[in-house]
C-alpha atoms as a PDB file:
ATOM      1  CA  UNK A   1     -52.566 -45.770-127.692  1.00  0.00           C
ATOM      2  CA  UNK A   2     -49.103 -43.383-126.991  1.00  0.00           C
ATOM      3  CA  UNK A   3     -48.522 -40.245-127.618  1.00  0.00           C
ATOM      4  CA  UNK A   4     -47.129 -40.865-130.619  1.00  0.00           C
ATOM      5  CA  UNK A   5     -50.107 -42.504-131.647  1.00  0.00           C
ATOM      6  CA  UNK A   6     -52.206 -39.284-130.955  1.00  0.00           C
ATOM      7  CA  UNK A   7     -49.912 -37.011-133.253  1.00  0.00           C
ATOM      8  CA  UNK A   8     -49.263 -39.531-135.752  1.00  0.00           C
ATOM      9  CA  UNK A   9     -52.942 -38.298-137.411  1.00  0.00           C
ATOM     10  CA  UNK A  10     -50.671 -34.376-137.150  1.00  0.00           C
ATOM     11  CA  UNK A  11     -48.742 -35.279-139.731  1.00  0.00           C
ATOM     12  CA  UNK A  12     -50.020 -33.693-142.864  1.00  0.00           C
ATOM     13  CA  UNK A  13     -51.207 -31.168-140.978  1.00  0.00           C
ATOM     14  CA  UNK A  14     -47.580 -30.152-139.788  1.00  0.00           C
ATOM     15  CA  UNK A  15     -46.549 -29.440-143.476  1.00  0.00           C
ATOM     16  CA  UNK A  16     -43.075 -30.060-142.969  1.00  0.00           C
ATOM     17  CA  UNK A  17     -42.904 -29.144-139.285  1.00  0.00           C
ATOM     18  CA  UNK A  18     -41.512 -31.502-136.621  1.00  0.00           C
ATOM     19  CA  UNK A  19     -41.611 -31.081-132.742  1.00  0.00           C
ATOM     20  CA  UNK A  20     -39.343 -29.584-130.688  1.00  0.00           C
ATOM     21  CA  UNK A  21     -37.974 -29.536-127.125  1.00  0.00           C
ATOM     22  CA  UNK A  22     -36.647 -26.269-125.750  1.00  0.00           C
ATOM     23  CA  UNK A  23     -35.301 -27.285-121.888  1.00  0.00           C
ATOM     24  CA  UNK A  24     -35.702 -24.527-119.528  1.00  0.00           C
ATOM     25  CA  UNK A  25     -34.984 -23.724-115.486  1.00  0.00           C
ATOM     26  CA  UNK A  26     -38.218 -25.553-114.292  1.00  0.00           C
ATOM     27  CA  UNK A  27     -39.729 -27.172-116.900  1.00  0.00           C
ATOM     28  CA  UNK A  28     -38.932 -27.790-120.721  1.00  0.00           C
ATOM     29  CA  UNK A  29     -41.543 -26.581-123.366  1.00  0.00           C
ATOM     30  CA  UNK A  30     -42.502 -28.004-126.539  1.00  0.00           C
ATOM     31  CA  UNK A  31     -43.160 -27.117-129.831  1.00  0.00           C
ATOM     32  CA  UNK A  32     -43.422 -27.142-133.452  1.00  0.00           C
ATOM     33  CA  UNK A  33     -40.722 -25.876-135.743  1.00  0.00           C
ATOM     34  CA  UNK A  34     -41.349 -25.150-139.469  1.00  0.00           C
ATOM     35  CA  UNK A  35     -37.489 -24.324-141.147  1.00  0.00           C
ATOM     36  CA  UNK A  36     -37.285 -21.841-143.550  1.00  0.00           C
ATOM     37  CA  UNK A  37     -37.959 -22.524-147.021  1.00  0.00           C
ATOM     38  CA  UNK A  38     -35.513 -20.179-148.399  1.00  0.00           C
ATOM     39  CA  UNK A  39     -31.985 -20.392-148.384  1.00  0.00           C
ATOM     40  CA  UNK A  40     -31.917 -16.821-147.918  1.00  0.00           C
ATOM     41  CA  UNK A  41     -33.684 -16.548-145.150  1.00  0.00           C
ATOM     42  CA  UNK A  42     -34.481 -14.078-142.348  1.00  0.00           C
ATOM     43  CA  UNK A  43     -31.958 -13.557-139.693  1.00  0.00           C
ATOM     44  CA  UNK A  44     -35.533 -13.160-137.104  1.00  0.00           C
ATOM     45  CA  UNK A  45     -37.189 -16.357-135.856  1.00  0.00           C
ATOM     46  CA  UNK A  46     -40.614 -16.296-135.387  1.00  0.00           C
ATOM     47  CA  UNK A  47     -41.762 -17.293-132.561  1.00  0.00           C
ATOM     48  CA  UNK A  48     -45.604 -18.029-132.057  1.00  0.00           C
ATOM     49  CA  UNK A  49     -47.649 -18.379-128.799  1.00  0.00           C
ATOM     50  CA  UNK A  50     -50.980 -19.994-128.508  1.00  0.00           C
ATOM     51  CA  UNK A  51     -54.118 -18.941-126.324  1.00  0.00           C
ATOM     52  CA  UNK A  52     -55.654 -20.422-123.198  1.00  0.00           C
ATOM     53  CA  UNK A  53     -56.419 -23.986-123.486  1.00  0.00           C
ATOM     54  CA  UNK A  54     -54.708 -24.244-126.770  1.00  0.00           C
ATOM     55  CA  UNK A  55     -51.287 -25.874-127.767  1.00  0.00           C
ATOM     56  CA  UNK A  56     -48.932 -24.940-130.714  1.00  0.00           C
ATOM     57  CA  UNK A  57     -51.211 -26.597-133.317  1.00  0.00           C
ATOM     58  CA  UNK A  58     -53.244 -23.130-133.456  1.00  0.00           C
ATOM     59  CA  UNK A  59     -50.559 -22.160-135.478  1.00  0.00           C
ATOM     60  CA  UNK A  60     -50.810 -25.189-138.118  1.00  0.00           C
ATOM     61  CA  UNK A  61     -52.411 -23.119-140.581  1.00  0.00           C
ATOM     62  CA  UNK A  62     -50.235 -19.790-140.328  1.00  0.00           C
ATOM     63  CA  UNK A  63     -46.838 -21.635-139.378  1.00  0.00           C
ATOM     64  CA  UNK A  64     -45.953 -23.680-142.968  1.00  0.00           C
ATOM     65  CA  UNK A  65     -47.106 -20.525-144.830  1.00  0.00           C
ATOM     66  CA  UNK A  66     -45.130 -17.952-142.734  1.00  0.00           C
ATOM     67  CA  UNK A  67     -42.077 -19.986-142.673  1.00  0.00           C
ATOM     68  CA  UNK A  68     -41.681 -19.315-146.384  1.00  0.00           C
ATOM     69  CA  UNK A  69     -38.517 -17.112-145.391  1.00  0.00           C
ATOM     70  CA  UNK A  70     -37.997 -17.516-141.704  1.00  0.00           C
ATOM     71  CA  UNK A  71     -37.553 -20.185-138.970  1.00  0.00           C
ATOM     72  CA  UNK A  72     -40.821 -20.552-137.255  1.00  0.00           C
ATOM     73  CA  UNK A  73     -41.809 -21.675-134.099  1.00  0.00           C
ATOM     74  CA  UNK A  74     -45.023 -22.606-132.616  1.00  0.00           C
ATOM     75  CA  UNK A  75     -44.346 -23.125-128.417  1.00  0.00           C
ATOM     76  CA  UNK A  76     -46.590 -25.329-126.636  1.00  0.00           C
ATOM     77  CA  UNK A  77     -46.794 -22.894-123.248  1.00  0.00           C
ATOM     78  CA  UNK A  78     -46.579 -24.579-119.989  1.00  0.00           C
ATOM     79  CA  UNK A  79     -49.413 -26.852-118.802  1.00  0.00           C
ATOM     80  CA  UNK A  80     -50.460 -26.700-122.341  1.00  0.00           C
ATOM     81  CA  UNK A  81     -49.373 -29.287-125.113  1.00  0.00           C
ATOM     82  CA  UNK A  82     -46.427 -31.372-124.807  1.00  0.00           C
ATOM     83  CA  UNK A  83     -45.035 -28.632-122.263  1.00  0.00           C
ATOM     84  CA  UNK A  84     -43.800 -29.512-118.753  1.00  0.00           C
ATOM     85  CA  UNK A  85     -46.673 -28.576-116.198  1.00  0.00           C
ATOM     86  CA  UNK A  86     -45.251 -26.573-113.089  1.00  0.00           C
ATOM     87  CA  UNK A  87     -44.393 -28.320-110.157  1.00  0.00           C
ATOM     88  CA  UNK A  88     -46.584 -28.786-107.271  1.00  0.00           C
ATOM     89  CA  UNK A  89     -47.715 -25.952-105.031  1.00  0.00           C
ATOM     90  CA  UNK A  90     -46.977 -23.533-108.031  1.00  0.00           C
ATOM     91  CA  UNK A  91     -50.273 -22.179-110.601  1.00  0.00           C
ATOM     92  CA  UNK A  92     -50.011 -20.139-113.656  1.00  0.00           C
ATOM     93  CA  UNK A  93     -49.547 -16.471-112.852  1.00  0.00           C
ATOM     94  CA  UNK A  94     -49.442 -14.208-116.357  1.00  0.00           C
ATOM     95  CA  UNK A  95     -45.928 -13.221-115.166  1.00  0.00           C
ATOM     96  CA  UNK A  96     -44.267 -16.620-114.746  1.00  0.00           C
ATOM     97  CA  UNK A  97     -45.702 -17.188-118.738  1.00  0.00           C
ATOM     98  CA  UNK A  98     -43.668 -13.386-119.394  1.00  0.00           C
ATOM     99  CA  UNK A  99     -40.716 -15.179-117.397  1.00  0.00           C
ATOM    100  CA  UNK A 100     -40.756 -18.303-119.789  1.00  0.00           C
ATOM    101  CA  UNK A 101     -40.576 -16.499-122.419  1.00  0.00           C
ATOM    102  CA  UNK A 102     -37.642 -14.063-121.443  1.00  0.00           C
ATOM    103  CA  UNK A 103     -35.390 -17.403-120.518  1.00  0.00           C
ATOM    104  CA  UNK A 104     -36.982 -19.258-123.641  1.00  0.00           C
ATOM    105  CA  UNK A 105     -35.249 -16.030-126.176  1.00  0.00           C
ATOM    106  CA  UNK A 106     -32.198 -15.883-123.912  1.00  0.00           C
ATOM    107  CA  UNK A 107     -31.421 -19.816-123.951  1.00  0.00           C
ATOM    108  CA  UNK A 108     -32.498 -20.957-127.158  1.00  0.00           C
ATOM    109  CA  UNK A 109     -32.751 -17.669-129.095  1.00  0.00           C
ATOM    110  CA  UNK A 110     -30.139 -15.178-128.271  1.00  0.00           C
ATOM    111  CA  UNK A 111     -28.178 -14.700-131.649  1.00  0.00           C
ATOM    112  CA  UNK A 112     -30.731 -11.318-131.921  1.00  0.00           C
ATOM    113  CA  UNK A 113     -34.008  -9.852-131.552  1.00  0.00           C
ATOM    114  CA  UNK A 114     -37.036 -12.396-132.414  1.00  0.00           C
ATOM    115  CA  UNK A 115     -40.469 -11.725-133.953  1.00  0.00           C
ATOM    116  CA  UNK A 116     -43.491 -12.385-131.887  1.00  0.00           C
ATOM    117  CA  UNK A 117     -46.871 -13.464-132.536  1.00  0.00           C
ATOM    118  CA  UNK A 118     -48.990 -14.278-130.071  1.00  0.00           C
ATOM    119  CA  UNK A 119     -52.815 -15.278-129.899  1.00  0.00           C
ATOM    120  CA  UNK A 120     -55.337 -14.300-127.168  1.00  0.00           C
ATOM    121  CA  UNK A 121     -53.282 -15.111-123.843  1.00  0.00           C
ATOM    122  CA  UNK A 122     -50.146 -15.949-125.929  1.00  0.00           C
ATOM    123  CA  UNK A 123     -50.836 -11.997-127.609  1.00  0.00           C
ATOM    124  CA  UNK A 124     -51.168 -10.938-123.647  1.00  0.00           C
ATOM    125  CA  UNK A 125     -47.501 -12.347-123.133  1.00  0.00           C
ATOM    126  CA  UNK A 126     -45.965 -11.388-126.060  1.00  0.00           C
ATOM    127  CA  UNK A 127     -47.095  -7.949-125.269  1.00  0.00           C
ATOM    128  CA  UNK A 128     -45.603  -7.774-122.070  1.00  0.00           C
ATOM    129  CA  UNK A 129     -42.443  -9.376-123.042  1.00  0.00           C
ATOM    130  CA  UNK A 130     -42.211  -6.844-125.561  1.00  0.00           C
ATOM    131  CA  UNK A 131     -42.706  -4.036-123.277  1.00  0.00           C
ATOM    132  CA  UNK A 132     -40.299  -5.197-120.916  1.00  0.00           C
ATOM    133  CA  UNK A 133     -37.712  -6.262-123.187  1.00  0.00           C
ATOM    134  CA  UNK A 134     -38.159  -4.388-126.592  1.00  0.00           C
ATOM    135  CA  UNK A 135     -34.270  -5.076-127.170  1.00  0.00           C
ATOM    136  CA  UNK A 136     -34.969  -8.779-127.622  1.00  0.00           C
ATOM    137  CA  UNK A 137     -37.994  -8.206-129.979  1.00  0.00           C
ATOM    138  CA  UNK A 138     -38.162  -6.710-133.720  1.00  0.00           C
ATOM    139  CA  UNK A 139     -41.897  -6.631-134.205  1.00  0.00           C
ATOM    140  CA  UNK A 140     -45.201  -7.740-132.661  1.00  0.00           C
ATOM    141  CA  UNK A 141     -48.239  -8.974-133.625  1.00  0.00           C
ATOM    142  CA  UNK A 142     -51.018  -9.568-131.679  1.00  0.00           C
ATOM    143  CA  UNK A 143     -54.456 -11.580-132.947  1.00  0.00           C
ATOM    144  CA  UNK A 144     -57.487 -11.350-131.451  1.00  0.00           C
ATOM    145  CA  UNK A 145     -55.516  -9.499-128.186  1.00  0.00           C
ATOM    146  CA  UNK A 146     -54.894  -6.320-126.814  1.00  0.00           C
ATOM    147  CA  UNK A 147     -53.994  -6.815-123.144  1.00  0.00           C
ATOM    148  CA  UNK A 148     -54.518  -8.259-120.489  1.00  0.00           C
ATOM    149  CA  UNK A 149     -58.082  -8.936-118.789  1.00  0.00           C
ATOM    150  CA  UNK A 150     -58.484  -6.188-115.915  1.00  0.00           C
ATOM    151  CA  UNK A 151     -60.396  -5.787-112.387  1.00  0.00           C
ATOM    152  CA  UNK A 152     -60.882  -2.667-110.199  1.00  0.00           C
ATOM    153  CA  UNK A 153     -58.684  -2.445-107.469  1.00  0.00           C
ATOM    154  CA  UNK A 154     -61.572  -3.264-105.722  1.00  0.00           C
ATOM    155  CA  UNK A 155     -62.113  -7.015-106.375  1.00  0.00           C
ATOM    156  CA  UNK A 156     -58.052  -7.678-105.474  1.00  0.00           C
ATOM    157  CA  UNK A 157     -59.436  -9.372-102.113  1.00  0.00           C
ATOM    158  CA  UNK A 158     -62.172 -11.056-103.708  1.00  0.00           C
ATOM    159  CA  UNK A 159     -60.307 -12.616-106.413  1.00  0.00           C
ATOM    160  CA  UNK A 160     -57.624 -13.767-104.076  1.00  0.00           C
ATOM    161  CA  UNK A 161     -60.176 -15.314-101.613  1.00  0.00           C
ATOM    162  CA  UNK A 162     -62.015 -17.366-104.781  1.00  0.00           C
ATOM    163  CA  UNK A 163     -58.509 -18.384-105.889  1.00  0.00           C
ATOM    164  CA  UNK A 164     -57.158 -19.553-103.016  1.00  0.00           C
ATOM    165  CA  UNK A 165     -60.530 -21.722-102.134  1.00  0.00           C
ATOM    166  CA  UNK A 166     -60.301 -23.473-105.273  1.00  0.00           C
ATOM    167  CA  UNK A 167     -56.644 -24.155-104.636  1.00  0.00           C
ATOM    168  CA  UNK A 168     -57.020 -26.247-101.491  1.00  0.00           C
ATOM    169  CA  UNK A 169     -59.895 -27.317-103.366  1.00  0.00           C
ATOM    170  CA  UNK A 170     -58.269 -28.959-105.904  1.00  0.00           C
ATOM    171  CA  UNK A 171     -59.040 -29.636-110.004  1.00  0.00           C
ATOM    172  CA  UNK A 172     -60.939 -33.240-109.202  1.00  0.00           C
ATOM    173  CA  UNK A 173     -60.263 -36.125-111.043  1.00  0.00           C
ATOM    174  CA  UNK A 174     -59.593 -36.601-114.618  1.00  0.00           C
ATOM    175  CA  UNK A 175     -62.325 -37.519-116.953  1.00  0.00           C
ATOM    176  CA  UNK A 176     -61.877 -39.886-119.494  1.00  0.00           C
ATOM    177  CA  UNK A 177     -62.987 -40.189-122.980  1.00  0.00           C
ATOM    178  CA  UNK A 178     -63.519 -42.653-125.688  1.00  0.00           C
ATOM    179  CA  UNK A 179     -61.500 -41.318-128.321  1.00  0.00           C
ATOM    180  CA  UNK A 180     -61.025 -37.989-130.072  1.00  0.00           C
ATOM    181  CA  UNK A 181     -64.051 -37.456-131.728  1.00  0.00           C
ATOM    182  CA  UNK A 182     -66.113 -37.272-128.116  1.00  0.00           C
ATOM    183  CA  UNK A 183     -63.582 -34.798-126.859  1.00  0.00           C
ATOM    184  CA  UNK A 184     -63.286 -32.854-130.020  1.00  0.00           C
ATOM    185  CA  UNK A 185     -66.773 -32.705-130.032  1.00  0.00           C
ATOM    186  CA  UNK A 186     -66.685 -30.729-126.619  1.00  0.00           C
ATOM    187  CA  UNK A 187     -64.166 -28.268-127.429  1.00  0.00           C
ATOM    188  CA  UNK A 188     -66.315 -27.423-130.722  1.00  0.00           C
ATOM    189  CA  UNK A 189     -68.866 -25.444-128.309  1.00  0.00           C
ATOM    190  CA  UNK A 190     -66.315 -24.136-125.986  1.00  0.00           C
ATOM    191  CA  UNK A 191     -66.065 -21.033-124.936  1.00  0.00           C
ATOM    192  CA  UNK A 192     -64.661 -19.927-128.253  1.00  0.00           C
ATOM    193  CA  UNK A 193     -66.391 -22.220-130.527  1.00  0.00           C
ATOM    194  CA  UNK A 194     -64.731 -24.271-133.268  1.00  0.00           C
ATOM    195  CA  UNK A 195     -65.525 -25.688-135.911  1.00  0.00           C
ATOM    196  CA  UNK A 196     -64.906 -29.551-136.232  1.00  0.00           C
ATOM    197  CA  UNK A 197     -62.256 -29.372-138.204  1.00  0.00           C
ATOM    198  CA  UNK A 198     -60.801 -26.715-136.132  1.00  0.00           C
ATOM    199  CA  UNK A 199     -61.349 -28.780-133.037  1.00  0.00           C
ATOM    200  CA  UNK A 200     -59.640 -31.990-134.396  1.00  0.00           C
ATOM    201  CA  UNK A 201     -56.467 -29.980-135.218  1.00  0.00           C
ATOM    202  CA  UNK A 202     -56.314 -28.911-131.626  1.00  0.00           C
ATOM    203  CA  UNK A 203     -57.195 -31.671-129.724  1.00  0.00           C
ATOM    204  CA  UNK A 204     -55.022 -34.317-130.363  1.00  0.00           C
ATOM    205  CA  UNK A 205     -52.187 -32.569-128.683  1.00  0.00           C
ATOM    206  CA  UNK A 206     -53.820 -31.810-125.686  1.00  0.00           C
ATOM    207  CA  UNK A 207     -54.562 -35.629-124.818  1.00  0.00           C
ATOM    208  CA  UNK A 208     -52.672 -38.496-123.059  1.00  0.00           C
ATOM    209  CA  UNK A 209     -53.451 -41.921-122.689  1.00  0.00           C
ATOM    210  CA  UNK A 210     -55.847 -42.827-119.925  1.00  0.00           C
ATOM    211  CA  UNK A 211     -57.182 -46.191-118.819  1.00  0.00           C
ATOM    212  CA  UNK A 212     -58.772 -47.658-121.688  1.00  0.00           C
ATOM    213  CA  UNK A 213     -59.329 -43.796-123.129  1.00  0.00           C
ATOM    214  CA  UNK A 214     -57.827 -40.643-123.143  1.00  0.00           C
ATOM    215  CA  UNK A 215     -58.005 -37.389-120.923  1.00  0.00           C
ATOM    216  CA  UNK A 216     -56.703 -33.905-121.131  1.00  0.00           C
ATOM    217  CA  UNK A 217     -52.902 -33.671-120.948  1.00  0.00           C
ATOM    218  CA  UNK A 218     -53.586 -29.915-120.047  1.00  0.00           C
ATOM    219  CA  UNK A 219     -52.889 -28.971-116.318  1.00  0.00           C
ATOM    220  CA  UNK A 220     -56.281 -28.930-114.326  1.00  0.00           C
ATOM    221  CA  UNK A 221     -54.383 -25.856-112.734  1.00  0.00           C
ATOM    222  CA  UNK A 222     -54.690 -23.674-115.854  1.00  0.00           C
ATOM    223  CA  UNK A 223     -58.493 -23.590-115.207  1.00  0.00           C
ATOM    224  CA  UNK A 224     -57.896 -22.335-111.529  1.00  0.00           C
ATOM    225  CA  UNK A 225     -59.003 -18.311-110.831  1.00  0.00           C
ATOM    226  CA  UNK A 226     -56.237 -16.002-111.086  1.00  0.00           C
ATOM    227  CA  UNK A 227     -54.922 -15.059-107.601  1.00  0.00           C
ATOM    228  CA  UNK A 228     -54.262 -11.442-109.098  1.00  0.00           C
ATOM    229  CA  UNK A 229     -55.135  -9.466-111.937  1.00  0.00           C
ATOM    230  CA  UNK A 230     -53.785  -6.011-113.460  1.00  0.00           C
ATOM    231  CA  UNK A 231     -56.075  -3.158-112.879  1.00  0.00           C
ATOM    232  CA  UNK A 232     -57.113  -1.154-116.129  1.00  0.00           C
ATOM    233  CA  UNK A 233     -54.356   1.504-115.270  1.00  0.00           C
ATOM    234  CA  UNK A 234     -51.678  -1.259-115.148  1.00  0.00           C
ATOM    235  CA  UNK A 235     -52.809  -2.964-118.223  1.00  0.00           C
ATOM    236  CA  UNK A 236     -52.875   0.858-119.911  1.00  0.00           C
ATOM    237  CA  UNK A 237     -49.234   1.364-118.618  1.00  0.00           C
ATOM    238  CA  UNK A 238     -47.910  -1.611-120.147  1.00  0.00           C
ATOM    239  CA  UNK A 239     -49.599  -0.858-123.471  1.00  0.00           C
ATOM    240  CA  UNK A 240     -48.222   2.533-123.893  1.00  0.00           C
ATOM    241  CA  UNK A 241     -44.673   1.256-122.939  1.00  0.00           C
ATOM    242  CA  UNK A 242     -44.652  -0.977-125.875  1.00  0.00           C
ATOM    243  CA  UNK A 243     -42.486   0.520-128.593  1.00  0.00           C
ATOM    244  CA  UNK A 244     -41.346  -1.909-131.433  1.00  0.00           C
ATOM    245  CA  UNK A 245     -43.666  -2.121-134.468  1.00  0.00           C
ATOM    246  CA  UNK A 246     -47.008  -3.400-133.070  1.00  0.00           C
ATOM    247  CA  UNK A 247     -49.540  -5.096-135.774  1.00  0.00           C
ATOM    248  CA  UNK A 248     -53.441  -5.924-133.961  1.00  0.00           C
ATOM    249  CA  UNK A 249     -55.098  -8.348-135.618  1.00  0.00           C
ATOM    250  CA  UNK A 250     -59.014  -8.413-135.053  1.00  0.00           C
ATOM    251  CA  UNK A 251     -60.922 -10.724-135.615  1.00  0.00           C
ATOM    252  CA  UNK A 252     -64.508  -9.704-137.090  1.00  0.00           C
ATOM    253  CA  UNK A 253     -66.578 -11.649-134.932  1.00  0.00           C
ATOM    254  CA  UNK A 254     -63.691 -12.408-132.141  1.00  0.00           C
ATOM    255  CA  UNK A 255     -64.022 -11.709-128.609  1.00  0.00           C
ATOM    256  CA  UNK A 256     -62.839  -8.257-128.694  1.00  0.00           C
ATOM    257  CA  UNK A 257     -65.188  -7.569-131.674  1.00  0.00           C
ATOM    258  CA  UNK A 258     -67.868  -6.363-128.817  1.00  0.00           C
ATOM    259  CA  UNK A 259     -65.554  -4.571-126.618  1.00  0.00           C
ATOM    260  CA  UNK A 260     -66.053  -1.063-127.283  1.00  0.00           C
ATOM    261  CA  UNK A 261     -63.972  -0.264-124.077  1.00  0.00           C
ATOM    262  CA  UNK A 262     -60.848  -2.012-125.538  1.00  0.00           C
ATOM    263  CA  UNK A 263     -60.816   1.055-128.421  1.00  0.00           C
ATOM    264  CA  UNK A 264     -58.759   3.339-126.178  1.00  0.00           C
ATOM    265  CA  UNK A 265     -56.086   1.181-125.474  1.00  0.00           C
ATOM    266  CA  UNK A 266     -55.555   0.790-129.547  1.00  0.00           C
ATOM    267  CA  UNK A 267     -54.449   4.853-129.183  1.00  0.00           C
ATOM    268  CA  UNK A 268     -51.829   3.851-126.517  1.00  0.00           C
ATOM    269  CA  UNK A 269     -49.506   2.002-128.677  1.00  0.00           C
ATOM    270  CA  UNK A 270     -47.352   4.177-130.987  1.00  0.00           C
ATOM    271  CA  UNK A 271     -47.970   3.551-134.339  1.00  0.00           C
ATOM    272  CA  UNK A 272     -50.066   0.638-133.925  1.00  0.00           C
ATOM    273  CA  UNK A 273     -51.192  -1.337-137.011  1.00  0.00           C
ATOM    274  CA  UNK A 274     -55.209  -2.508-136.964  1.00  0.00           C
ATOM    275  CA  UNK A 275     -56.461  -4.754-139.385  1.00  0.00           C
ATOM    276  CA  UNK A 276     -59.666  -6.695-139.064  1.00  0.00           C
ATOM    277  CA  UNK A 277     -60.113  -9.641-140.806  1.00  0.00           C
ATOM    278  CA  UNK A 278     -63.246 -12.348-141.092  1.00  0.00           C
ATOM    279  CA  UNK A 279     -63.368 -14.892-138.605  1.00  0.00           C
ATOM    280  CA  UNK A 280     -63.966 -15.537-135.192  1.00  0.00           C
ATOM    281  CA  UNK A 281     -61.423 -15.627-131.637  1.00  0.00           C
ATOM    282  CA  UNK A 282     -59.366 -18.493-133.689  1.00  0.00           C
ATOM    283  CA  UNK A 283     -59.376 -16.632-137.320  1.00  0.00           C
ATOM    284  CA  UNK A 284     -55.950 -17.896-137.716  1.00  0.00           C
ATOM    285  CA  UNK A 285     -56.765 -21.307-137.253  1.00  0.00           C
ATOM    286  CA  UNK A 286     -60.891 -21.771-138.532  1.00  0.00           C
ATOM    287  CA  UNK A 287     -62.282 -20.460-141.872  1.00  0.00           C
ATOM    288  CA  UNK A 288     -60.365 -18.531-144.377  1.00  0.00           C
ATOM    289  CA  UNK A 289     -57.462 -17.584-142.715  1.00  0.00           C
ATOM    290  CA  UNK A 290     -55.868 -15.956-146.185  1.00  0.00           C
ATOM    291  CA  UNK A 291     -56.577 -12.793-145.043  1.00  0.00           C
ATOM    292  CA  UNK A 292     -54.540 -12.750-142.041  1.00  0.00           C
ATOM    293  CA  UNK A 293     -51.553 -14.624-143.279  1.00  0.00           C
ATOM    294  CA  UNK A 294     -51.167 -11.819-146.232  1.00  0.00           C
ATOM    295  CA  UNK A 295     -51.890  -8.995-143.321  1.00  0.00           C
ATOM    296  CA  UNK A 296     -48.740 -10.689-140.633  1.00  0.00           C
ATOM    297  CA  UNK A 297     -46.879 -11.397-143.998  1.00  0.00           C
ATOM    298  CA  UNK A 298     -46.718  -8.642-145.159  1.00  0.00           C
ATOM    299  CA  UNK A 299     -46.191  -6.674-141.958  1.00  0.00           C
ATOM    300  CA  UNK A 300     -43.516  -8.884-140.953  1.00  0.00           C
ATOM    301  CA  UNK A 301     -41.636  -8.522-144.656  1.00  0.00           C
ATOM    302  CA  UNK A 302     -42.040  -4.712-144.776  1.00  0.00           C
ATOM    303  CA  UNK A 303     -38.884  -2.958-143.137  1.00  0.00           C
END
């Protein structure tokens, strides 16, 4: 079995997508890119970024329909998907994902600004990017994300001790399974269930060839502890600097859908969009996802 094997079953699911490559410093990432189905299409890309543990097939069910008049493109974030892994000695700081995306728009997408919309970490990094660059971005949308996870100040040394340990620890060895049912299976009850349809739309993409099996093609590395996280003030700061059109997506039963201390940071960005739709963390990939695709639609198409 290649990898070509394991995204031959993608195909009707891609709806007229095809993969990409988009060669950066480091590493290259990969991707999915739906063209516009109008010949008078939108100047703006999209560009759409997965969550933790994902790849750009989140996007499978959104990306056809949204690329009705724009180029869209689903990334694959490094250590995730087809995307280079970083080199040895390196991990995945939140920044360094900020970083790819900053030479990702400047190399590959610097005709003009781009749209971003991002999904749990990938909302986390389009966030930043568009606070720290809200030349390069037109509008923002944000599912099932509102910023970055904090710790006190307090827990800086802690964090950085339990990080480094499992660094010279290491990730242990691969394990292998049987085919893509038995890992599909597994995602289904992690820690944002899926359903099995859900799961097998993931999965494939995340898996490489391995003895007579298959194993995770995501890097071990991306389950390592963070070696340091924003406080609540920083994650506030970077919120309230965010100042192109800003549309938050939650979902009804998502992750944030119990965090009553996330409300205040919904006041810090001007003239923030809400919408809740049904659904769970992955509402734009499991269930009904009509409601979101007319809600970033139609927030995306109104000038």
């Amino acid at each position: 079995m290649t990898d070509a094997t394991l995204a031959a079953g993608q195909a009707d699911t891609l709806a007229g997508g095809r993969d990409a490559v988009w060669p950066l410093a480091v590493a290259s990432l990969a991707g999915i890119h739906w063209p516009s189905r109008d010949g008078a299409k939108s100047d703006t890309p999209l560009l759409m970024l997965h969550g933790w543990l994902d790849n750009a097939m989140s996007f499978a069910r959104l990306g056809p329909e949204l690329s009705a008049h724009r180029d869209v493109h689903a990334i694959d974030m490094a250590g995730h998907g087809f995307s280079g892994h970083r080199p040895p000695g390196y991990g995945y700081w939140l920044t360094d994902y900020v970083a790819d995306l900053a030479e990702l728009v400047d190399r590959h997408f610097h005709a003009g600004p781009v749209d971003l919309v991002g999904h749990s970490l990938g909302g986390i990094v389009s966030a930043l990017f568009a606070a720290a660059f809200p030349d390069r971005v037109r509008k923002l949308v944000m599912i099932d994300s509102l910023g970055a996870l904090s710790r006190p100040a307090s827990e800086t040394v802690p964090q950085l001790r339990k990080s480094i340990r499992k660094r010279l620890a290491g990730s242990g060895a691969a394990v292998e399974y049987p085919d893509l049912a038995t890992a599909a299976r597994l995602r289904e009850r992690g820690f944002s269930p899926l359903s099995p349809e859900a799961a097998m739309i993931l999965v494939p993409r995340n898996m490489r060839k391995q003895g007579d099996g298959l194993a995770w093609r995501t890097d071990p590395r991306l389950r390592h502890p963070s070696a340091l996280m924003m406080t609540e003030e920083q994650v506030q700061a970077s919120l309230s600097s965010i100042s192109v059109p800003t549309l938050f997506v939650k979902g009804k039963d998502g992750l944030l859908s119990t965090r009553d201390d996330l409300a205040q940071r919904e006041h810090l960005i001007p003239g923030l969009q809400t919408v809740e739709v049904p659904g769970g963390h992955h509402c734009h990939l499991d269930g009904d996802v009509r409601p979101i695709l007319t809600a970033v639609e139609r927030f995306l198409l109104d000038d």
